[in-house]
Protein backbone atom coordinates (compact mmCIF):
# COMPACT_ATOMS: atom_id res chain seq x y z
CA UNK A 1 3.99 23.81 29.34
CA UNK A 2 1.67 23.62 26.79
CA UNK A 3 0.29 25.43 23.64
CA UNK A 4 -2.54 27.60 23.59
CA UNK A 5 -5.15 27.52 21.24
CA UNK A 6 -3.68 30.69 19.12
CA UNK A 7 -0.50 28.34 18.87
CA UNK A 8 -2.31 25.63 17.85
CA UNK A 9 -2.71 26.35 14.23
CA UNK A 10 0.70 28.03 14.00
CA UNK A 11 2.43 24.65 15.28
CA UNK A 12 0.11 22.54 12.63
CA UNK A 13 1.52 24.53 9.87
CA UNK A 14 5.01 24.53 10.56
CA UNK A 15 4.84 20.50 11.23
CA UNK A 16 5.57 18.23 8.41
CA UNK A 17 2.64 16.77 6.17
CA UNK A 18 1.83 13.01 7.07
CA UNK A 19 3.10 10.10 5.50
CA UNK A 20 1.21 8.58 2.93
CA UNK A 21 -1.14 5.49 4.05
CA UNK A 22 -1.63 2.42 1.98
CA UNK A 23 -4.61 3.51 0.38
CA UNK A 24 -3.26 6.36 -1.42
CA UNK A 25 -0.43 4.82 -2.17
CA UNK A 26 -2.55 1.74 -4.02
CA UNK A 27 -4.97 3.87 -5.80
CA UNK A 28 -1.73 6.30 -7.58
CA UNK A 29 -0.22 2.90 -8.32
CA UNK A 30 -3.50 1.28 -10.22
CA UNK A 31 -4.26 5.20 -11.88
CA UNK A 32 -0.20 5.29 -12.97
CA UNK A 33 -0.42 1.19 -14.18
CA UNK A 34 -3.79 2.07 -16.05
CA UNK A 35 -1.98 5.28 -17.72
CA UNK A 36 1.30 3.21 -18.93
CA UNK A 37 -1.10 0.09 -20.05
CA UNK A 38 -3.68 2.30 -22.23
CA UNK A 39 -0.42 4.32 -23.69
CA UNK A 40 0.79 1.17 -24.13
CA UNK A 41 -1.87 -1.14 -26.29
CA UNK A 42 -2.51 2.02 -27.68
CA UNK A 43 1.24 2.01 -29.53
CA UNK A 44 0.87 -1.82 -29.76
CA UNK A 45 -2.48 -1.32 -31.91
CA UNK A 46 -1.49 1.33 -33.81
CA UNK A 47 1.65 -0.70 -34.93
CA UNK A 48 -0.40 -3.45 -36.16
CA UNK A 49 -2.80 -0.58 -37.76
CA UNK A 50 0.29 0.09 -39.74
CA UNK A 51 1.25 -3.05 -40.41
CA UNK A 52 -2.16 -4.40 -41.82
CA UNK A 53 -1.68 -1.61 -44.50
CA UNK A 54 1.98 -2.40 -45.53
CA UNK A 55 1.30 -5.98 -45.86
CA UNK A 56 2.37 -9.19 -44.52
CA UNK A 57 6.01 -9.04 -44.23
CA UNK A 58 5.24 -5.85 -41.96
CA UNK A 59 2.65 -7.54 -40.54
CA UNK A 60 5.17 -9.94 -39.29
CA UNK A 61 7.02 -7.46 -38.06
CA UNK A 62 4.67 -5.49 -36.35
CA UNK A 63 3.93 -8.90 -34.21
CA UNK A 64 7.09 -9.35 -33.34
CA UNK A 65 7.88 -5.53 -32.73
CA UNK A 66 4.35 -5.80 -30.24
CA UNK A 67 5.62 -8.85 -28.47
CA UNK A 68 9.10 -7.18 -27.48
CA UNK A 69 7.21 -3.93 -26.46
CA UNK A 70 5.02 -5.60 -24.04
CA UNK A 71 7.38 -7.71 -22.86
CA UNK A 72 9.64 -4.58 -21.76
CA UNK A 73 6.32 -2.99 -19.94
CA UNK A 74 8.20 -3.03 -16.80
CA UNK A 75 11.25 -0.78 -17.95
CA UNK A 76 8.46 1.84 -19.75
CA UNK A 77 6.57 1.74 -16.11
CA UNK A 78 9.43 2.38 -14.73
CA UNK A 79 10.51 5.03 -17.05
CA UNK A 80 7.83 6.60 -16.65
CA UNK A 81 7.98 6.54 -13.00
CA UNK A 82 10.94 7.97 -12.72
CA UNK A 83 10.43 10.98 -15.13
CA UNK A 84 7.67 12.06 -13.35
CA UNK A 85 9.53 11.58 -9.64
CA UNK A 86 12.83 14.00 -10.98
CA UNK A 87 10.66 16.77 -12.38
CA UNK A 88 8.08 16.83 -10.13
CA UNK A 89 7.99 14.70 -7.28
CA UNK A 90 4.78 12.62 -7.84
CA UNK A 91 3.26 10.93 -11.03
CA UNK A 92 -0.32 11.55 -12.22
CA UNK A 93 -1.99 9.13 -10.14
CA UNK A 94 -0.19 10.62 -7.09
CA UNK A 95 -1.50 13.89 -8.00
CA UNK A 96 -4.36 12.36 -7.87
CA UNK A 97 -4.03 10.84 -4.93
CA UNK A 98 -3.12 13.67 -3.01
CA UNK A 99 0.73 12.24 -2.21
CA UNK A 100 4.28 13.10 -2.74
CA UNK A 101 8.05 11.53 -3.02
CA UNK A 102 10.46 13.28 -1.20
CA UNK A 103 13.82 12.15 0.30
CA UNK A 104 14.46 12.22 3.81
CA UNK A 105 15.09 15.30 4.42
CA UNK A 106 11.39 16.13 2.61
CA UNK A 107 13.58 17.62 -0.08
CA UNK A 108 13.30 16.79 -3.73
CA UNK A 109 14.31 13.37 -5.15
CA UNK A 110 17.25 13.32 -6.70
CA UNK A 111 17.10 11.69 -10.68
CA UNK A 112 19.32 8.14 -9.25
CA UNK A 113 16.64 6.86 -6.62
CA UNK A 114 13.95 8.30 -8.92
CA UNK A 115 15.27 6.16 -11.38
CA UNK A 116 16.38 3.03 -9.10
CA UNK A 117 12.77 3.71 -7.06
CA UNK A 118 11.10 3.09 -10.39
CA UNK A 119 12.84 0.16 -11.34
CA UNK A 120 12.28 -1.43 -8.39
CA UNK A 121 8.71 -0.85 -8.09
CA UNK A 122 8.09 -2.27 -11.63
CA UNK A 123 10.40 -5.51 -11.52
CA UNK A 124 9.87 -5.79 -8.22
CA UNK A 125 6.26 -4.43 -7.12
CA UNK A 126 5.40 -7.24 -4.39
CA UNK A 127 7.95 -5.63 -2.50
CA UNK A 128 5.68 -2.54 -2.14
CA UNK A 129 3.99 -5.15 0.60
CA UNK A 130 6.63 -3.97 3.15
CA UNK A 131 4.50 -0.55 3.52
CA UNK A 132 2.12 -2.71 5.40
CA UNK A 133 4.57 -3.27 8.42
CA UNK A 134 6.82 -0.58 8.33
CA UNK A 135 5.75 2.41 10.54
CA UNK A 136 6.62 5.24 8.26
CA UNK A 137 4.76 3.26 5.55
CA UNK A 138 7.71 2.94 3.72
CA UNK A 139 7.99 0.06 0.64
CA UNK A 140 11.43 -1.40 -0.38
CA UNK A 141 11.74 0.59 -3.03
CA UNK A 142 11.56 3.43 -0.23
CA UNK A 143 14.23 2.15 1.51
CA UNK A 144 16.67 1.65 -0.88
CA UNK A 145 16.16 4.76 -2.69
CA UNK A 146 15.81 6.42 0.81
CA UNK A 147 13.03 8.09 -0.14
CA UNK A 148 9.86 8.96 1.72
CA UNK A 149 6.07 9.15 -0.04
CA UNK A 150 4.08 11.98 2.27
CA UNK A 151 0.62 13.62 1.85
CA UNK A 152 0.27 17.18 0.46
C-alpha cells in the first residue's frame, strides 16, 4: 500500500529530523573555536593590560598567568562545549548552523557525555574525521558519548 498525497505531509512531520552532514557540523565547530579563541585573547590581553599598570613583577606574572591559560585552551573549549550541550543541546555555532545533540533516543544529552563529548572533541578533534565514513555521520566523540548531532 502506499500513502496518499494528504498523508504525505502528515508522515514528514511525524519522521525524525535528518542527521547532521559534514558541512554543518564544520562550520558550528570553526563559529564555536572562533567564540572560545576571541573570549580567550581577549582575557589574555586584558591580563597583560593589568599587568603593564601594576608594574613589572605583575608583568611577570601576567606572562606566565597568559602562557598557562592558553595552554589549557582545550579544557575551556571543552568547557564550554559541554555547558552549552546540558542546557541546551547545541552551542552557538550549532544554532547557527541549524543542528542539534541529542542521544539516541533523540532525547536530551545527559551532563556526563556532554561533558566527556566535549573533552574529546577538544583533545582529540581529528577524531571528528570518522563522520566522513560513518553513515549516521557520527564522529568518535559521538560514539563514545552515544550521542547523535541531527538537523532542526
Amino acid at each position: 500500500m502506499s500513502a496518499t498525497a494528504a498523508d504525505r505531509p502528515a508522515m514528514a512531520a511525524a519522521s525524525p529530523a535528518g542527521f547532521a552532514g559534514v558541512v554543518s557540523r564544520t562550520i558550528a565547530y570553526v563559529v564555536d573555536s572562533l567564540i572560545v579563541s576571541v573570549a580567550s585573547v581577549g582575557t589574555a590581553t586584558g591580563m597583560s593590560l593589568i599587568a603593564s599598570v601594576l608594574g613589572s613583577d605583575a608583568h611577570a606574572l601576567a606572562k606566565t598567568l597568559t602562557t598557562v591559560y592558553l595552554a589549557v585552551l582545550p579544557a575551556v573549549f571543552a568547557l564550554y562545549c559541554a555547558v552549552f550541550w546540558g542546557l541546551t543541546g547545541r552551542t552557538p555555532g550549532m544554532a547557527l548552523a541549524g543542528v542539534r545533540v541529542v542521544n539516541m533516543s533523540r532525547g536530551r544529552v545527559r551532563w556526563i557525555a556532554a561533558l566527556a563529548r566535549g573533552i574529546l572533541l577538544a583533545y582529540f578533534p581529528i577524531g571528528a574525521l570518522w563522520m566522513l565514513v560513518d553513515r549516521r555521520h557520527r564522529a568518535i566523540h559521538d560514539l563514545i558519548a552515544r550521542t547523535l548531532v541531527v538537523r532542526l
